[in-house]
N, C-alpha and C. Protein backbone atom coordinates (compact mmCIF):
# COMPACT_ATOMS: atom_id res chain seq x y z
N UNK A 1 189.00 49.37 -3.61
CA UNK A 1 188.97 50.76 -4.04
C UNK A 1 187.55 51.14 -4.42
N UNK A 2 187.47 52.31 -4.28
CA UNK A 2 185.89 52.91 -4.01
C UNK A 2 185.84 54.07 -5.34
N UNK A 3 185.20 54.16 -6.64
CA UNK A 3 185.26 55.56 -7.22
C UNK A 3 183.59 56.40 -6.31
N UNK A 4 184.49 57.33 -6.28
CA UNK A 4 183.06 58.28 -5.72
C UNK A 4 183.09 59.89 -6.87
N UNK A 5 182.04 59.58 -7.50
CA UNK A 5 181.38 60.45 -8.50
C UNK A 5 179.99 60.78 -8.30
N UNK A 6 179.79 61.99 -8.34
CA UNK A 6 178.24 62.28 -8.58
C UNK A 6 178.23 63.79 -9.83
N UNK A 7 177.94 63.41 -11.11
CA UNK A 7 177.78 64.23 -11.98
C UNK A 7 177.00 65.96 -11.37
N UNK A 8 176.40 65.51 -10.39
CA UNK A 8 175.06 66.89 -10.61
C UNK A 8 175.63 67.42 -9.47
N UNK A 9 177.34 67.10 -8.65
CA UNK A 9 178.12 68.24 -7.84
C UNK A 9 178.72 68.41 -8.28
N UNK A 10 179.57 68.05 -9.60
CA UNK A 10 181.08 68.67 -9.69
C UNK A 10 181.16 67.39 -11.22
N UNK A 11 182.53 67.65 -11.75
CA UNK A 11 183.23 66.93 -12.98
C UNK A 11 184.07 66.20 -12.10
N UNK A 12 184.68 66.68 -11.12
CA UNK A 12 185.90 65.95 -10.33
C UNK A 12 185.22 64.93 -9.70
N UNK A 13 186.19 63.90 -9.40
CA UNK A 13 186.14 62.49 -9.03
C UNK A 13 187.33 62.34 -8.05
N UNK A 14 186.63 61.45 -6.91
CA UNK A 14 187.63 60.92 -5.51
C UNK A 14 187.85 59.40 -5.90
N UNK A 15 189.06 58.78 -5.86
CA UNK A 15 188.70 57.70 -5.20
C UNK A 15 189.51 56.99 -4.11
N UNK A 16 188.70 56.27 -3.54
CA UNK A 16 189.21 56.00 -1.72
C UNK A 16 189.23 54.63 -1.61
N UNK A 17 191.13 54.15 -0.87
CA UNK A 17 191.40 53.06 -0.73
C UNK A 17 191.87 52.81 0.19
N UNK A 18 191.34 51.95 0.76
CA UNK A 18 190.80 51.27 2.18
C UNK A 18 192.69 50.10 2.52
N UNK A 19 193.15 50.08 3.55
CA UNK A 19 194.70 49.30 3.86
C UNK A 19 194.18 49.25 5.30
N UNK A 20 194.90 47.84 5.29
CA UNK A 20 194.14 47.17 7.08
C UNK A 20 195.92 47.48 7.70
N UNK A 21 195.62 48.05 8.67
CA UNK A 21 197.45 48.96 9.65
C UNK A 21 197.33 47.54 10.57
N UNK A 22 196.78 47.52 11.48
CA UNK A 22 196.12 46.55 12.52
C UNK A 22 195.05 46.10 12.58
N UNK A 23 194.85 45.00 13.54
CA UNK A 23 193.83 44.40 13.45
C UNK A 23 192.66 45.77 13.84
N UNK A 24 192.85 46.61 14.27
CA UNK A 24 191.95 47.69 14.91
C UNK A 24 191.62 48.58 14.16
N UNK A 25 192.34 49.32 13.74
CA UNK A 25 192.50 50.45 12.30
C UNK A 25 192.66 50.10 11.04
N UNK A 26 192.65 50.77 10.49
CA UNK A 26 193.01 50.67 8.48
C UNK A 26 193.10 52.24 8.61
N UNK A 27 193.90 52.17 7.08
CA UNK A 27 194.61 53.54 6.67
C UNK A 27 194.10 53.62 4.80
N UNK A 28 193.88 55.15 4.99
CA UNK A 28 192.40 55.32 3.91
C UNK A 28 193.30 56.21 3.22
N UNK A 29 193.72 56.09 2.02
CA UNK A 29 194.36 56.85 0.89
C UNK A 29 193.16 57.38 0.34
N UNK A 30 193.36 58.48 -0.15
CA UNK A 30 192.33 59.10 -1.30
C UNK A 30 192.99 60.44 -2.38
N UNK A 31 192.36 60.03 -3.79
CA UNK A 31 192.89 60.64 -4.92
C UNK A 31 191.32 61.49 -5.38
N UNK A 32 192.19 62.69 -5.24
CA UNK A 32 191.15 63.62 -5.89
C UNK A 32 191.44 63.99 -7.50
N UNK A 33 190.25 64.24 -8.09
CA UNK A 33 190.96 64.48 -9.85
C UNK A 33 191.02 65.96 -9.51
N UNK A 34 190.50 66.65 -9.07
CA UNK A 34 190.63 67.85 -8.66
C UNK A 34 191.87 68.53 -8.48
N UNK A 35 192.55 67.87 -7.75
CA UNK A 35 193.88 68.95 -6.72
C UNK A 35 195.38 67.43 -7.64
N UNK A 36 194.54 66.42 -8.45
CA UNK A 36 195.15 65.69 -8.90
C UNK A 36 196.85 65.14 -7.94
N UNK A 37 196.27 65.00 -6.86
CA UNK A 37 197.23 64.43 -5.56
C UNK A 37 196.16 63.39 -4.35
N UNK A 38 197.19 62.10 -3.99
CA UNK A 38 197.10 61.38 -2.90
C UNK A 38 196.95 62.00 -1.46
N UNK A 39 195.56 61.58 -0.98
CA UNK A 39 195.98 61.83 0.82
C UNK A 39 195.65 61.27 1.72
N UNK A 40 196.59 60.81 2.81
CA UNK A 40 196.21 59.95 3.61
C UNK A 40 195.51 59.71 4.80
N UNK A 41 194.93 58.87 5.54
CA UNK A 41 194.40 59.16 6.81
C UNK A 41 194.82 58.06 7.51
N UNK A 42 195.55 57.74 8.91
CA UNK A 42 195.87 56.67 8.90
C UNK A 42 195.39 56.71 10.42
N UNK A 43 194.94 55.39 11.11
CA UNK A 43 194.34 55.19 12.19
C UNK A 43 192.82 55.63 12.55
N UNK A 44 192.44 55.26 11.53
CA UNK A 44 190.64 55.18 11.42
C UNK A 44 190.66 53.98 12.44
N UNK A 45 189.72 54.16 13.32
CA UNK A 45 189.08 53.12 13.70
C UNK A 45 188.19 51.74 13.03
N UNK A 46 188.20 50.58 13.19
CA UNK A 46 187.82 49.52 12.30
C UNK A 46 186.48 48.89 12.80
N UNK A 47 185.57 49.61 11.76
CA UNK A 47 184.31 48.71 12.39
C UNK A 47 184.01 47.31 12.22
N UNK A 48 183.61 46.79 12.62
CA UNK A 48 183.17 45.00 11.98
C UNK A 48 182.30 44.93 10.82
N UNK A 49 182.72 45.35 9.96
CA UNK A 49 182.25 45.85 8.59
C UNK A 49 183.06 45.02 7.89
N UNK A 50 181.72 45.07 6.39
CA UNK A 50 182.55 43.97 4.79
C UNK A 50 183.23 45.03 4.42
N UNK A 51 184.40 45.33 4.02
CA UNK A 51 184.62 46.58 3.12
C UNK A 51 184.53 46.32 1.48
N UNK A 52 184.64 45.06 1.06
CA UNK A 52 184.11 44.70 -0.04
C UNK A 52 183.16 44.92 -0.52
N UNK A 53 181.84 45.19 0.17
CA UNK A 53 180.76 45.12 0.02
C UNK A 53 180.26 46.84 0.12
N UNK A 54 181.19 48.00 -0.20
CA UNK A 54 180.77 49.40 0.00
C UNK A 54 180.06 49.92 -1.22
N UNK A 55 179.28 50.58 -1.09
CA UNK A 55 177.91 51.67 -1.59
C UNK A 55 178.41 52.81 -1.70
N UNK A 56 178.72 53.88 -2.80
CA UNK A 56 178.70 55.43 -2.53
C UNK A 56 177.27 55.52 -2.98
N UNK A 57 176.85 56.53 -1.63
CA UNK A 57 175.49 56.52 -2.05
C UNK A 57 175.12 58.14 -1.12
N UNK A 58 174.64 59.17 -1.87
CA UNK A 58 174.05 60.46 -1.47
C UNK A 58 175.74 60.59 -0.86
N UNK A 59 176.98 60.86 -1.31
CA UNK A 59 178.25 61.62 -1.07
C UNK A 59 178.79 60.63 -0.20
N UNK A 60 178.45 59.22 0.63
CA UNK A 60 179.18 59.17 1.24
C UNK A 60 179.28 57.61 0.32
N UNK A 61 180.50 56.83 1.31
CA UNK A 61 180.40 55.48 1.18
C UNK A 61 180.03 54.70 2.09
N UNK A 62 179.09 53.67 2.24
CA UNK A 62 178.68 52.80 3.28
C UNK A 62 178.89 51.48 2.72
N UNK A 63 179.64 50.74 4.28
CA UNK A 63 179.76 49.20 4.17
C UNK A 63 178.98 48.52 5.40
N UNK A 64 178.35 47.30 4.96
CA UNK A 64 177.54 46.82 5.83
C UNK A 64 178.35 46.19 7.09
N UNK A 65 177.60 46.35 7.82
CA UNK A 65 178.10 45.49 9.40
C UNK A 65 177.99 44.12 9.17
N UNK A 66 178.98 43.10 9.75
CA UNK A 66 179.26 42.30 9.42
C UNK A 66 178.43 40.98 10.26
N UNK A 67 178.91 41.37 11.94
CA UNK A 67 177.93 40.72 12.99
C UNK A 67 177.12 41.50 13.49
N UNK A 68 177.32 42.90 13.79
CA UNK A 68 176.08 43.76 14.24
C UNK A 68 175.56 44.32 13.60
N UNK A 69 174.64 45.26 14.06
CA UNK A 69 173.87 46.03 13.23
C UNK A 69 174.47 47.81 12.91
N UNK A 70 175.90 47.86 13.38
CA UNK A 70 176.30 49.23 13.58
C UNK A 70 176.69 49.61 11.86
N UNK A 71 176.68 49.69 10.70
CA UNK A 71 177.26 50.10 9.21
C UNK A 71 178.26 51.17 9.77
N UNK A 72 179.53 50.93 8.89
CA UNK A 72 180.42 52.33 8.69
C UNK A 72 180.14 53.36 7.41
N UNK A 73 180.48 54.52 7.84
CA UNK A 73 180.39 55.50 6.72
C UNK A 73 181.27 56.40 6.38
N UNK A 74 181.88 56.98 5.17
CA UNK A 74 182.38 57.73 5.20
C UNK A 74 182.20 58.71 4.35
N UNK A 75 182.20 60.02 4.74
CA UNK A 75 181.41 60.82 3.83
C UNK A 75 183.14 61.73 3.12
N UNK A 76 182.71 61.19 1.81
CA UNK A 76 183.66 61.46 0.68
C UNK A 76 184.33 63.01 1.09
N UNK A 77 183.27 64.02 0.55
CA UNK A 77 183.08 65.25 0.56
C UNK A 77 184.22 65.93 2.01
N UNK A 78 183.64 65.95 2.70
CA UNK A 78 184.23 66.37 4.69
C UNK A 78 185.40 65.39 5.12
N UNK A 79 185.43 63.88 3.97
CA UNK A 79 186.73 63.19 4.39
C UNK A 79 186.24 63.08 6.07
N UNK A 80 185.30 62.39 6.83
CA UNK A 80 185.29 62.00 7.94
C UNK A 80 184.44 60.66 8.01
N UNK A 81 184.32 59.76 8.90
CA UNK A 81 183.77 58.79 9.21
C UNK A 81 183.13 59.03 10.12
């Protein structure tokens, strides 16, 4: 689980949790304090990424690539990867 906060946009707080569906996809829950409700996204594509190892950093979250050099991202805010 990921908290994504940045004081100097808003008081409200996301946070985003990462579920492996298949070996291919994972399915990304996220809680806004805002609208204070769950929402889901399911069949993200799965990069060869740590997800342990994620950064919120400038709105989004980034996890490093694991064997290549490709990082995943997901930008909190727009909810897209």
């Amino acid at each position: 689980m990921f908290l994504a906060y940045d004081p100097s946009e808003s008081i409200a707080y996301k946070v985003v949790a990462i579920s492996f569906l298949r070996r291919s996809q994972i399915f990304v829950n996220m809680y806004s304090s805002e609208s204070k409700s769950w929402k889901g996204m399911e069949g993200v594509p799965l990069g060869d990424v740590c997800f342990n190892l994620g950064v919120y950093f400038d709105g989004s979250i980034l996890w490093p690539a694991l064997t290549s050099e490709e990082s995943q991202c997901f930008n909190v805010s727009s909810e897209v990867f």
